[in-house]
Every structure is written in structure tokens, then in C-alpha cells.
Protein backbone atom coordinates (compact mmCIF):
# COMPACT_ATOMS: atom_id res chain seq x y z
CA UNK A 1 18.77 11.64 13.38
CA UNK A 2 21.51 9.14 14.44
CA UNK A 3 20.36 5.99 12.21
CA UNK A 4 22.37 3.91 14.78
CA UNK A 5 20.04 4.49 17.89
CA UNK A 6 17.12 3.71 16.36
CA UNK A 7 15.56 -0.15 16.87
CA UNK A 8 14.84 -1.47 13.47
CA UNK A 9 12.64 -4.53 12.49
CA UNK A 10 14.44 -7.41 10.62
CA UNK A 11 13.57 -8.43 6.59
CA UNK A 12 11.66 -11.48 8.04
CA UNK A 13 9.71 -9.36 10.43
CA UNK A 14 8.84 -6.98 7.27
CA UNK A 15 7.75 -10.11 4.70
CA UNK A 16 5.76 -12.00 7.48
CA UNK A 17 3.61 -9.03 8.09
CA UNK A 18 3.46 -7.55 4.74
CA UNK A 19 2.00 -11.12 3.73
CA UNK A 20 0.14 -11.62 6.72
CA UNK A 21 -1.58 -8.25 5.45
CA UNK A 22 -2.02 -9.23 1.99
CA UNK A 23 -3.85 -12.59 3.02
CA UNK A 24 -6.47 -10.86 5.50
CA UNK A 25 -7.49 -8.04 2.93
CA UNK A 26 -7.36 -10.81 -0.03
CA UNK A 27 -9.40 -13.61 2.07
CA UNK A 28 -11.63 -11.12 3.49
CA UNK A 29 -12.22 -9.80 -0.39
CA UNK A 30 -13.15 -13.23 -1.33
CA UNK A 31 -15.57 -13.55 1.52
CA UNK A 32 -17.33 -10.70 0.95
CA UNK A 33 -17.40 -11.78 -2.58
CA UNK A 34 -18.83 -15.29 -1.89
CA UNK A 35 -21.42 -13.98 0.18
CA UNK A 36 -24.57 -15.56 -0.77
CA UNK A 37 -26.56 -11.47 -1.06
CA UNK A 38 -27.36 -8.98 -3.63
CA UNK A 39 -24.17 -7.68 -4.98
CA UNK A 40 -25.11 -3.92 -3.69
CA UNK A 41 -24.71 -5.66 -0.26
CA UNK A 42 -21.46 -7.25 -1.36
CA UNK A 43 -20.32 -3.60 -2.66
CA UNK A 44 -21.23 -2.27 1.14
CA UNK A 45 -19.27 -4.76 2.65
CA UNK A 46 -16.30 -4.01 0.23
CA UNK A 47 -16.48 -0.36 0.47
CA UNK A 48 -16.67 -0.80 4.36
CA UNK A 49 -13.60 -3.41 4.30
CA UNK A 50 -11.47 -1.07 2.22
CA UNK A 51 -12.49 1.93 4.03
CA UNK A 52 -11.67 0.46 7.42
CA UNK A 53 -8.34 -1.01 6.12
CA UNK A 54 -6.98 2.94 4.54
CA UNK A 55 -8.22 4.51 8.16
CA UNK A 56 -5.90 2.04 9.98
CA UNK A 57 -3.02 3.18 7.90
CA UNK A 58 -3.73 6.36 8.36
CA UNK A 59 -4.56 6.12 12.11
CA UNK A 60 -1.18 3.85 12.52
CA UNK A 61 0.87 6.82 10.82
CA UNK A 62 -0.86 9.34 13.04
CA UNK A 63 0.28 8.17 16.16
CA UNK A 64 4.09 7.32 14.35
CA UNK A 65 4.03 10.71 13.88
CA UNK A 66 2.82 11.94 17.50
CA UNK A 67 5.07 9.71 18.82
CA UNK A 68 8.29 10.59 16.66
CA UNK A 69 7.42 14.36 17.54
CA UNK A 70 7.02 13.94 20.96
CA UNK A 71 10.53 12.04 20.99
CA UNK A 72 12.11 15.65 19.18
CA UNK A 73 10.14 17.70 21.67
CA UNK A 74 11.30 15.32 24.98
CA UNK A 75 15.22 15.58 23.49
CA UNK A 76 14.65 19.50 23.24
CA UNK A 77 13.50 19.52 26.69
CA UNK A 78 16.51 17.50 28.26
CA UNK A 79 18.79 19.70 26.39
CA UNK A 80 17.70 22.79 27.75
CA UNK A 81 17.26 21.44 31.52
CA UNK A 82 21.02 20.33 31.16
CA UNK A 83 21.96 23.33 29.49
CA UNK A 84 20.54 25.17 32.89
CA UNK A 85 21.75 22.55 34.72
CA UNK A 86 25.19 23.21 34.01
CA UNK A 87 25.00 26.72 33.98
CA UNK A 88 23.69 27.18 37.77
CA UNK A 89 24.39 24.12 39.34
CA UNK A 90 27.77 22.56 38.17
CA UNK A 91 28.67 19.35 35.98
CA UNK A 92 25.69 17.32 35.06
């Protein structure tokens, strides 16, 4: 894949979310953890947290996959309509 047609996000872009990240899951953690309750409720509430945050990841790289599949399958799809294109109906 041509690396030079492809929109990448800048190093500042990367650390600000990367440590936006880090401070929700940590904060969150610690609320949980203060949590006046029983600590089998605070385990719940962990579990849940921690569950929730690895199906986001994996939802997020779901549809980055869809999407960077669908982007093969669309530049397939030109190809061959200006493949016929040419053939039957002159210069594109």
C-alpha cells in the first residue's frame, strides 16, 4: 500500500490520547476502588470496567478492519470498471 496516500495522525495527537486513555482507566480504577462497598462489589465493578475497556479495543479494530477491507474491495472494483471501460468505450 502506497504509505504516502495514507492520512496519518501526528506524535502529539498519539501522546494526548494515549494519556488521555491511561488517566480514564487509572481514575476510574481508583474510583471503583474508593467505593465505600464490599470489595466483591468493587471486584464487579472492576471486572465490568476492564471488560468494557478490552471490547472497545476490540470493537474499534473490528470496524479498522471492515473499513480497510472495504477500501481493497472499492479499489478492486474501480479497477475492473476502468479496465472495461477502456476496453469498450475508449480512454477513461
Amino acid at each position: 500500500m502506497d504509505r504516502t496516500a495514507m492520512n496519518f495522525d501526528t506524535g502529539a495527537w498519539r501522546i494526548q490520547v494515549w494519556i488521555a486513555f491511561g488517566l480514564a482507566l487509572f481514575l476510574t480504577s481508583m474510583g471503583v476502588w474508593a467505593l465505600p462497598v464490599d470489595e466483591w462489589i468493587k471486584g464487579y465493578l472492576g471486572l465490568g470496567l476492564y471488560f468494557t475497556v478490552s471490547s472497545a479495543f476490540t470493537l474499534a479494530k473490528t470496524i479498522r478492519d471492515q473499513h480497510e477491507g472495504d477500501k481493497i474491495l472499492n479499489k478492486i472494483a474501480e479497477a475492473k470498471a476502468e479496465r472495461v471501460l477502456r476496453e469498450y468505450g475508449g480512454e477513461v
